[in-house]
N, C-alpha and C. Protein backbone atom coordinates (compact mmCIF):
# COMPACT_ATOMS: atom_id res chain seq x y z
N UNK A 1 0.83 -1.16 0.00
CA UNK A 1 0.00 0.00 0.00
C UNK A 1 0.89 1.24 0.00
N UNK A 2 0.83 1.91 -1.32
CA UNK A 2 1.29 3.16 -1.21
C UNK A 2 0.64 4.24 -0.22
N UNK A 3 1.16 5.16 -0.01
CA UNK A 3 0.43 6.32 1.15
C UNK A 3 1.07 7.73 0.29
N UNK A 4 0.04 8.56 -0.18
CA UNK A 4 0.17 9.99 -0.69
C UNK A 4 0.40 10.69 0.38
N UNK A 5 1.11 11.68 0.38
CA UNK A 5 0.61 12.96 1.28
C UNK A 5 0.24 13.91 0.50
N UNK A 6 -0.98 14.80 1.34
CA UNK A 6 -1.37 16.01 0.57
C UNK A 6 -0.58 17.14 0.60
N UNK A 7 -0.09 17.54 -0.06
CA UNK A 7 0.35 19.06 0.29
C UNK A 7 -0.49 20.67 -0.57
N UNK A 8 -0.02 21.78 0.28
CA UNK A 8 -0.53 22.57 0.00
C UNK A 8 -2.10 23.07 0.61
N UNK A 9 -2.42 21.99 1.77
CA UNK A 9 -3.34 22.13 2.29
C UNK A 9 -3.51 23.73 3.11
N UNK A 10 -2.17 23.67 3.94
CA UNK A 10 -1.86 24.61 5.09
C UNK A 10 -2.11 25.71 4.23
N UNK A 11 -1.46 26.02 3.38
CA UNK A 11 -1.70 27.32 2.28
C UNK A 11 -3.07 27.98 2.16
N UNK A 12 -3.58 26.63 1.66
CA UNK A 12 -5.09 27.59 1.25
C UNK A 12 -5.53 27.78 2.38
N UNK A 13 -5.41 26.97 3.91
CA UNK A 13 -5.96 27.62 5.06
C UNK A 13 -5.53 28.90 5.18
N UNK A 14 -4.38 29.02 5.19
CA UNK A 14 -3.69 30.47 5.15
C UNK A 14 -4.63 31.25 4.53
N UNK A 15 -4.48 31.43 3.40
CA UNK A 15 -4.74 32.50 2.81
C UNK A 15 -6.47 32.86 2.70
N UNK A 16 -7.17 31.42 3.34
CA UNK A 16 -8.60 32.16 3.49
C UNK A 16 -8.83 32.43 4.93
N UNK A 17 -8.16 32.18 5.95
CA UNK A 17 -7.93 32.90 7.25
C UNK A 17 -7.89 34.25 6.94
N UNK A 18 -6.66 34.65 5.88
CA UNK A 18 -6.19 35.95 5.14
C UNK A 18 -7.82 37.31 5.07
N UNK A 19 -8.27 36.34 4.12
CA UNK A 19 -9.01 36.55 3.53
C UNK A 19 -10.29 36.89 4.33
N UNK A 20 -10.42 36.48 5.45
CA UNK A 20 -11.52 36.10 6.55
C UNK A 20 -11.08 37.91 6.92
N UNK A 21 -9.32 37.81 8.18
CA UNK A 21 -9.53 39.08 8.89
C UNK A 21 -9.51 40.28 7.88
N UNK A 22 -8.86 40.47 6.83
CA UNK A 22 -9.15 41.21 5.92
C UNK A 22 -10.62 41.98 6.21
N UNK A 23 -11.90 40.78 5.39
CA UNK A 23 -13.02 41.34 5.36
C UNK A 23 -13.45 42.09 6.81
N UNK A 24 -13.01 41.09 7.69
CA UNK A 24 -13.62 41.47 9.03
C UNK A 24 -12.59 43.41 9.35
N UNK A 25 -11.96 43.32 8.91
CA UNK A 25 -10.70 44.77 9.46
C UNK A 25 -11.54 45.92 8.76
N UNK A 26 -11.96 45.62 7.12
CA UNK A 26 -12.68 46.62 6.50
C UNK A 26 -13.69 46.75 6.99
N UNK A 27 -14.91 45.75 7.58
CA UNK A 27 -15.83 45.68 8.22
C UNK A 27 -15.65 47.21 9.64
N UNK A 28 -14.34 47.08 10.20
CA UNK A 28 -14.51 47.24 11.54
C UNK A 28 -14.15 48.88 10.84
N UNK A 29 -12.87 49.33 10.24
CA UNK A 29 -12.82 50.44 9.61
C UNK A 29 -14.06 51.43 9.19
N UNK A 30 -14.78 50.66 8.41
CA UNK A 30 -15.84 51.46 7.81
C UNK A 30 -17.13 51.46 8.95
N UNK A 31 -16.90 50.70 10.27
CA UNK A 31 -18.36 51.34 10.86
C UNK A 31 -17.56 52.21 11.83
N UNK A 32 -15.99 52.43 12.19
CA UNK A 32 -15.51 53.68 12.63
C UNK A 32 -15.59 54.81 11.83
N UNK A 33 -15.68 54.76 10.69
CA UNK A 33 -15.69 55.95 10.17
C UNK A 33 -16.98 56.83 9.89
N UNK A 34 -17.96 55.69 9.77
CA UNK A 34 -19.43 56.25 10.16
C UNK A 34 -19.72 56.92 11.33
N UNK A 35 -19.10 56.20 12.38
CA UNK A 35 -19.20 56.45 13.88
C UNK A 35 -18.93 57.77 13.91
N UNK A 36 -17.90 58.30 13.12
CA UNK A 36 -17.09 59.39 13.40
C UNK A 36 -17.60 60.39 12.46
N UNK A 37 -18.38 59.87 11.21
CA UNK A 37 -18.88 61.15 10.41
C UNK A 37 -20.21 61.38 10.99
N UNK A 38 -21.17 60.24 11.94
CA UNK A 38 -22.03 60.65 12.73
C UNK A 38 -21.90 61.81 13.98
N UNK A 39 -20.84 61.63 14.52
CA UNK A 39 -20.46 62.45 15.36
C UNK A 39 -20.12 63.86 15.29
N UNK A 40 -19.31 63.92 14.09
CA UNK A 40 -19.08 65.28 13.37
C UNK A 40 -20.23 66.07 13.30
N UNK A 41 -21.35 65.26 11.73
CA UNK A 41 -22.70 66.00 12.26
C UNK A 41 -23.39 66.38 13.36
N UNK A 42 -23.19 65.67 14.03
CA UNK A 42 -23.71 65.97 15.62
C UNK A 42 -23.49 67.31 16.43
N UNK A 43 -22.24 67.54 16.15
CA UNK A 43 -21.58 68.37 16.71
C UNK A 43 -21.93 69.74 16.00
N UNK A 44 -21.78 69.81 14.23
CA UNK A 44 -22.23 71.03 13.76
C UNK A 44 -23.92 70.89 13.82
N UNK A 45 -24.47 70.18 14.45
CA UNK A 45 -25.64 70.25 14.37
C UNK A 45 -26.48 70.88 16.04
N UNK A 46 -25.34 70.53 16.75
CA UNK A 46 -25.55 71.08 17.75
C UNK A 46 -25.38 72.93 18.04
N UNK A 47 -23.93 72.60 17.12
CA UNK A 47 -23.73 74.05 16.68
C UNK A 47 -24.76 75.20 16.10
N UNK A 48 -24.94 74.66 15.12
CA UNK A 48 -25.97 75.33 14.43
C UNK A 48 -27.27 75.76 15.37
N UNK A 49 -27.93 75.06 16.07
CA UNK A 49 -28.85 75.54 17.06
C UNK A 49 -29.15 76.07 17.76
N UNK A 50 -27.14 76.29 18.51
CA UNK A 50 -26.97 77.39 19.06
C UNK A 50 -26.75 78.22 18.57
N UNK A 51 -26.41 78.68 17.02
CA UNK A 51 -26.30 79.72 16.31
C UNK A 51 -27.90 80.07 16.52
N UNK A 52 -28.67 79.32 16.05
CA UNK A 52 -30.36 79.87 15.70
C UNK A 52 -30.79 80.55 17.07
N UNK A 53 -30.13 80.18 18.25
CA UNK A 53 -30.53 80.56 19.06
C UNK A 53 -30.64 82.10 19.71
N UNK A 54 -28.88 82.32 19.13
CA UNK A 54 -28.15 83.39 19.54
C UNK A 54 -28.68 84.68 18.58
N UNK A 55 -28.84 83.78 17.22
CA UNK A 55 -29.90 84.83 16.33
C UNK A 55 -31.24 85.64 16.91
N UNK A 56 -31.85 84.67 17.74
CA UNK A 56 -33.42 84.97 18.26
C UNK A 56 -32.88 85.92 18.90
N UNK A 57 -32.00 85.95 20.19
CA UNK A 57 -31.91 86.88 21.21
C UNK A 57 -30.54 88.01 20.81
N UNK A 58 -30.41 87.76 19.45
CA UNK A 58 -30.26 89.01 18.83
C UNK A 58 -30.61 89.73 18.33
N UNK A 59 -31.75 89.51 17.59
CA UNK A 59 -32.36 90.12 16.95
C UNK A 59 -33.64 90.75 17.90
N UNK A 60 -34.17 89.94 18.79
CA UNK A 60 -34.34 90.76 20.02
C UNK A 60 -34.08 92.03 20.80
N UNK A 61 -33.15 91.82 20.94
CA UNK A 61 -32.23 92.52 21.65
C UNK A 61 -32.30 94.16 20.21
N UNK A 62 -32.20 93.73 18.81
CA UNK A 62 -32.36 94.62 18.31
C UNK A 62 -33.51 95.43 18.17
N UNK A 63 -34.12 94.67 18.53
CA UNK A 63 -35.73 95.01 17.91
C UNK A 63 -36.37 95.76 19.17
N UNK A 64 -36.10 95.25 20.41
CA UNK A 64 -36.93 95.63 21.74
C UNK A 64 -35.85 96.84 22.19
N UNK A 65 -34.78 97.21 21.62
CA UNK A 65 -34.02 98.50 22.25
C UNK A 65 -34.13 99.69 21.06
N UNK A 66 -34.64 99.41 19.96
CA UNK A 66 -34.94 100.01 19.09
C UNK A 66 -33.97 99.83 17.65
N UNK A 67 -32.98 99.64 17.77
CA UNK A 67 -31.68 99.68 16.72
C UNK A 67 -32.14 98.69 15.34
N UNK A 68 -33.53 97.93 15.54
CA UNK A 68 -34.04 97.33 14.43
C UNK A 68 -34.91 98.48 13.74
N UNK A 69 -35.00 99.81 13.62
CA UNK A 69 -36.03 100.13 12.72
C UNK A 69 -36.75 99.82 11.33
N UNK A 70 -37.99 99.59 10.93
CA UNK A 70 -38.38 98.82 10.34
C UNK A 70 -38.59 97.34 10.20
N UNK A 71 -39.35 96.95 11.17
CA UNK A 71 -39.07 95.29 10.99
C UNK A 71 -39.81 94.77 10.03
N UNK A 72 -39.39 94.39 8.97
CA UNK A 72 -40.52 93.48 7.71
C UNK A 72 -39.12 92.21 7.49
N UNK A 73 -40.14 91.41 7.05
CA UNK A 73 -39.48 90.74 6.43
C UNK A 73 -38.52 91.17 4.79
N UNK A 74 -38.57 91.94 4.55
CA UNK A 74 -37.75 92.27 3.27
C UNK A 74 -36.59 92.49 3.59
N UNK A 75 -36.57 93.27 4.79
CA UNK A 75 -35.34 93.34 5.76
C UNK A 75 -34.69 92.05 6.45
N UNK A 76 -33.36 91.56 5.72
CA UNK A 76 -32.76 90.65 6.89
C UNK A 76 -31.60 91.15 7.96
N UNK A 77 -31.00 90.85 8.69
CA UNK A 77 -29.45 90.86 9.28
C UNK A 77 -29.23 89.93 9.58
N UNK A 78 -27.97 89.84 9.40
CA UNK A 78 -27.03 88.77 9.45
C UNK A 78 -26.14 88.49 10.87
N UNK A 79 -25.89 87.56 11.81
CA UNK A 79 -25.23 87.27 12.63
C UNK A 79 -23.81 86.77 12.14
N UNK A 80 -22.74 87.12 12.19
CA UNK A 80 -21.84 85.99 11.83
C UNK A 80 -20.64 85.78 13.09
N UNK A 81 -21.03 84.25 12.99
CA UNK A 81 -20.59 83.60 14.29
C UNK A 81 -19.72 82.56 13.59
N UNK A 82 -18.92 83.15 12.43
CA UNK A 82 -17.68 82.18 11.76
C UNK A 82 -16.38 82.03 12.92
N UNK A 83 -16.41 82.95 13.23
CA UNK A 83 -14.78 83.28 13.79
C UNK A 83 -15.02 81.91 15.00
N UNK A 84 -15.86 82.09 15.91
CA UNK A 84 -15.97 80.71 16.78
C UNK A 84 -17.04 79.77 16.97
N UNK A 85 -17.72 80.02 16.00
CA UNK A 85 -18.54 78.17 15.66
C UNK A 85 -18.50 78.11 14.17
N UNK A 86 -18.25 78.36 13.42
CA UNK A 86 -18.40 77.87 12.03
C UNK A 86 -19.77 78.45 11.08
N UNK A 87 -20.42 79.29 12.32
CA UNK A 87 -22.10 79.30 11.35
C UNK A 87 -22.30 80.79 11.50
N UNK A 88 -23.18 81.12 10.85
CA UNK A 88 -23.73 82.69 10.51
C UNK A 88 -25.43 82.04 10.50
N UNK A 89 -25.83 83.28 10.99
CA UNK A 89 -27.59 83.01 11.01
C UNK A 89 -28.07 84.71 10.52
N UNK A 90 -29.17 84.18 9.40
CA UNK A 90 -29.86 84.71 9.07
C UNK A 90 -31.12 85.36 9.87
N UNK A 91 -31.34 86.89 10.23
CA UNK A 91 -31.95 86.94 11.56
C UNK A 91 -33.26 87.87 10.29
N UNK A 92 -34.59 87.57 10.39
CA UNK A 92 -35.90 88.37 9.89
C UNK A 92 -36.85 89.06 10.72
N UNK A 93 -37.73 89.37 10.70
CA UNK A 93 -38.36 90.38 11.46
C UNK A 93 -39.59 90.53 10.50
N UNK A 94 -40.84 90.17 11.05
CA UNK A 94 -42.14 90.85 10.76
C UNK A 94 -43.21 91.19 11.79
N UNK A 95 -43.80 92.30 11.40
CA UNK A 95 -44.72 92.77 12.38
C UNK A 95 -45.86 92.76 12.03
N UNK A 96 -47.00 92.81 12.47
CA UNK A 96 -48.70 92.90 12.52
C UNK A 96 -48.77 93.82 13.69
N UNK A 97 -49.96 94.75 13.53
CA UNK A 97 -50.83 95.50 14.55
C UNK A 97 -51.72 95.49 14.72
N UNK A 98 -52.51 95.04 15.61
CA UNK A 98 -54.05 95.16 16.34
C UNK A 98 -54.63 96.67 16.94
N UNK A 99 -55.43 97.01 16.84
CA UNK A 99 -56.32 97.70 17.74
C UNK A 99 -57.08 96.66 18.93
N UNK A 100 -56.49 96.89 19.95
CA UNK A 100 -56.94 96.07 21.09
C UNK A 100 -57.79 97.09 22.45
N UNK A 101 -58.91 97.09 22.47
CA UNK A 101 -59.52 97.60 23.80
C UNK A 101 -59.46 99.16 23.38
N UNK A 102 -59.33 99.62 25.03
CA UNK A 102 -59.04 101.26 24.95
C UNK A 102 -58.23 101.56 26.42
N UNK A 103 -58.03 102.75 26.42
CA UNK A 103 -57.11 103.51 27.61
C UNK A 103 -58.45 103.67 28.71
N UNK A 104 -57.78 104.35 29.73
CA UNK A 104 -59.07 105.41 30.59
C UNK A 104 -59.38 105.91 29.77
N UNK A 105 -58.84 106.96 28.63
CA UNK A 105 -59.69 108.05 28.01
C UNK A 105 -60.45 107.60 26.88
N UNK A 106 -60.33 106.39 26.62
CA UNK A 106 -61.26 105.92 25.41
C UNK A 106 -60.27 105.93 24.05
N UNK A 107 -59.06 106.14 24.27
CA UNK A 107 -58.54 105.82 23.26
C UNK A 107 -58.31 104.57 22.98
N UNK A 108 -58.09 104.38 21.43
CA UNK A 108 -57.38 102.91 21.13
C UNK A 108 -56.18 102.29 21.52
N UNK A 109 -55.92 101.14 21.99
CA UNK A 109 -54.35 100.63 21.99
C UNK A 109 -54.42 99.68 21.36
N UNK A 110 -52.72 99.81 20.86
CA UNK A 110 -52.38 99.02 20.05
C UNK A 110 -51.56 98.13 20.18
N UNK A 111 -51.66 96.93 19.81
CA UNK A 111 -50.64 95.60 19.97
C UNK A 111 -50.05 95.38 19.13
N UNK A 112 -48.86 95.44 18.87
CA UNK A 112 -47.90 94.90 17.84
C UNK A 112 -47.09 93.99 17.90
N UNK A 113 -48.01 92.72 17.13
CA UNK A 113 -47.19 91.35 17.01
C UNK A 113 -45.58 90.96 15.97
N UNK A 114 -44.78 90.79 17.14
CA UNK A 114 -43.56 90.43 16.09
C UNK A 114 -43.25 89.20 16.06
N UNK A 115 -42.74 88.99 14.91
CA UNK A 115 -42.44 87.23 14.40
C UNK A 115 -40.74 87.22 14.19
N UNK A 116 -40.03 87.11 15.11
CA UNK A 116 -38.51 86.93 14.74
C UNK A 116 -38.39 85.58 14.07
N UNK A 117 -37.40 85.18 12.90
CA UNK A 117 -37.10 84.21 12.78
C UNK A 117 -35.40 83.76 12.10
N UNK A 118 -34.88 83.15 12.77
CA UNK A 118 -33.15 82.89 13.15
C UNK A 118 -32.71 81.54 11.87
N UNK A 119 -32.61 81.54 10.62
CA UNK A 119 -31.71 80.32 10.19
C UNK A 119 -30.32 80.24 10.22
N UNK A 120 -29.68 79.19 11.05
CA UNK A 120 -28.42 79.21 11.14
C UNK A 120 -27.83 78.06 10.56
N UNK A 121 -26.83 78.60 9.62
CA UNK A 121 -26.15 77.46 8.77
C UNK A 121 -24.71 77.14 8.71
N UNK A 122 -23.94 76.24 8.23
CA UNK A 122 -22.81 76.79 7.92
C UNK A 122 -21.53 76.98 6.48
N UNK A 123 -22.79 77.54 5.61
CA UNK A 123 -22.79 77.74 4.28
C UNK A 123 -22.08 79.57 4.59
N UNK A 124 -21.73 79.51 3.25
CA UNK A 124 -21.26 81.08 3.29
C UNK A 124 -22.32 82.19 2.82
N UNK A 125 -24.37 81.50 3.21
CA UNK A 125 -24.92 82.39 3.52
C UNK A 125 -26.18 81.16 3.29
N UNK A 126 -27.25 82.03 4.33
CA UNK A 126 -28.26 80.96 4.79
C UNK A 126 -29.39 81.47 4.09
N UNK A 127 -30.34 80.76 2.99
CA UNK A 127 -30.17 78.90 3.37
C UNK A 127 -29.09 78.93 2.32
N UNK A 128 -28.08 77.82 2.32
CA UNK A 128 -27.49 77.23 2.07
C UNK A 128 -27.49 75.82 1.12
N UNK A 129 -26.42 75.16 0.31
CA UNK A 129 -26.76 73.95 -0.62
C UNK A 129 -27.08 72.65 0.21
N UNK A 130 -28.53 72.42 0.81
CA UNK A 130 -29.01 71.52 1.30
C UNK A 130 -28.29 69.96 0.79
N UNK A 131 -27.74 70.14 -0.29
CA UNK A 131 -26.70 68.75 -1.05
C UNK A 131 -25.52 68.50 -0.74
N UNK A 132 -24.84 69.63 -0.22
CA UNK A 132 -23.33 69.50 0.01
C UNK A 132 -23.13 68.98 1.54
N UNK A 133 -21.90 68.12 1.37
CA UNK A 133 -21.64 67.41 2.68
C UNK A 133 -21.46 67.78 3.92
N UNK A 134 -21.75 67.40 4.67
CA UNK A 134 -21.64 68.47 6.10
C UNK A 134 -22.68 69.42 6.33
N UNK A 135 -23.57 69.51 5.07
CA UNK A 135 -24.59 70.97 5.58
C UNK A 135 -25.64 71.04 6.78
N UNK A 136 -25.47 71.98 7.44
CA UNK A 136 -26.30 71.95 8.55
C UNK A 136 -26.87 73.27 8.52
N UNK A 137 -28.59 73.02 8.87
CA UNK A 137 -29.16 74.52 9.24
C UNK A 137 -30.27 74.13 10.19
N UNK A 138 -30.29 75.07 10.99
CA UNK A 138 -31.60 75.15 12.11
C UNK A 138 -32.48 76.23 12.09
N UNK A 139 -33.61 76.23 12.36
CA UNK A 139 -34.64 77.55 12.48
C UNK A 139 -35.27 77.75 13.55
N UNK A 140 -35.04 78.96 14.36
CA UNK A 140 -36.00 78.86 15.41
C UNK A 140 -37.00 80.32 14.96
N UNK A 141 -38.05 80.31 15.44
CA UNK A 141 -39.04 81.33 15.52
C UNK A 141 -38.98 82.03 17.00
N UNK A 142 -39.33 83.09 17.18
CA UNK A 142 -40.12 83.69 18.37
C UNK A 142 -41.07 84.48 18.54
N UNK A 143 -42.27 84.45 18.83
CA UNK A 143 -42.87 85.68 18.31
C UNK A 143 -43.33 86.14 19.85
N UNK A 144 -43.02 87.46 19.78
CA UNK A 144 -43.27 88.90 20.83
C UNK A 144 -44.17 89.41 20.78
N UNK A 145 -44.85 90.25 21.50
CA UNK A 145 -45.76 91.42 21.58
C UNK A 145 -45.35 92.21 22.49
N UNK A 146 -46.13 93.58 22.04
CA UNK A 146 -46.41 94.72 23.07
C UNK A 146 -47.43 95.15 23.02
N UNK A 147 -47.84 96.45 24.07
CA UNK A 147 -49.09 97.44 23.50
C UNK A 147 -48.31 98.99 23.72
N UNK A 148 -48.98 99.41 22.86
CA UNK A 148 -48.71 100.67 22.99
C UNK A 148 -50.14 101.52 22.85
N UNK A 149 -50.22 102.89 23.48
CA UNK A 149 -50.92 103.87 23.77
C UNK A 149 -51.19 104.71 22.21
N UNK A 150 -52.52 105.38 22.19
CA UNK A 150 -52.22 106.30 20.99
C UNK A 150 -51.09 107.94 20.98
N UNK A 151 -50.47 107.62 21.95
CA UNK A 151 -49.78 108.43 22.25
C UNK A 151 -48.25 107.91 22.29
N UNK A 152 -48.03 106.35 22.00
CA UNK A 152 -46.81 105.91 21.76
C UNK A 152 -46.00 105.01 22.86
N UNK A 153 -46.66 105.35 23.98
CA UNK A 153 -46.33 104.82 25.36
C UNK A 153 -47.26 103.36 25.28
N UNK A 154 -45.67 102.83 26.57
CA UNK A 154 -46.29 101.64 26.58
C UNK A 154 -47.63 101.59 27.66
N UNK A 155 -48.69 100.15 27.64
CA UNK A 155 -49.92 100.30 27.37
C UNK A 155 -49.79 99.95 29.21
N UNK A 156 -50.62 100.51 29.82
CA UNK A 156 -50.51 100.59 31.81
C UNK A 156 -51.08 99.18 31.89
């Protein structure tokens, strides 16, 4: 009785072992790198919100000390918050007025509803190419009131 030996067995184990951590290494690579482009967004997305935010209570701040004259929407200003978060927000302004009630003397007062609204992006102006990678934008609204007197004063 002759007896063969096989050879070349060990090899092909080799090389589909090879072949095994390979797949498994690209496997592990590519869900770190998701991990990490999830995170990124995260972060300018967090960003951005606080841009929209900082917009509202700026534009606030413009509008209720007076330095916004004219609030319409045709009118925008711009926040830009490049230098330390990456984003600029688009800050708008519209108003409505009511005749609401009257004074002691029977005059009219008036309520004037404002609608602030803040998009913050981080395009080099908002809105921005909703397609390009990384894009992030947030919107917040606020809307204000006052009254005022027919005499301009605020309402007692």
């Amino acid at each position: 009785m002759t007896r063969t030996t096989q050879k070349g067995l060990g090899a092909i184990a080799a090389i589909v072992v090879l072949v095994l951590l390979a797949v498994l290494a690209a496997a592990v690579v590519r869900m770190a790198w998701g991990g990490q482009s999830s995170a990124a967004q995260s972060v300018q997305a967090a960003r951005a919100t606080q841009a929209a935010r900082s917009g509202v209570e700026w534009g606030l701040h413009k509008l209720l000390k007076g330095d916004w004259a004219g609030c319409s929407p045709a009118r925008n200003e711009t926040l830009d918050l490049r230098a330390d978060t990456g984003m600029r927000a688009t800050v708008s302004c519209s108003m409505s007025s009511y005749q609401e009630g009257a004074d002691g003397g029977g005059l009219p007062l008036t309520v004037r509803v404002y609608q602030l609204e803040a998009l913050a992006c981080n395009a080099a102006a908002c809105p921005g190419d909703a397609t390009a990678p990384q894009y992030v934008e947030r919107l917040r609204r606020v809307t204000v009131s006052d009254c005022i007197t027919s005499t301009g004063t605020a309402c007692p």
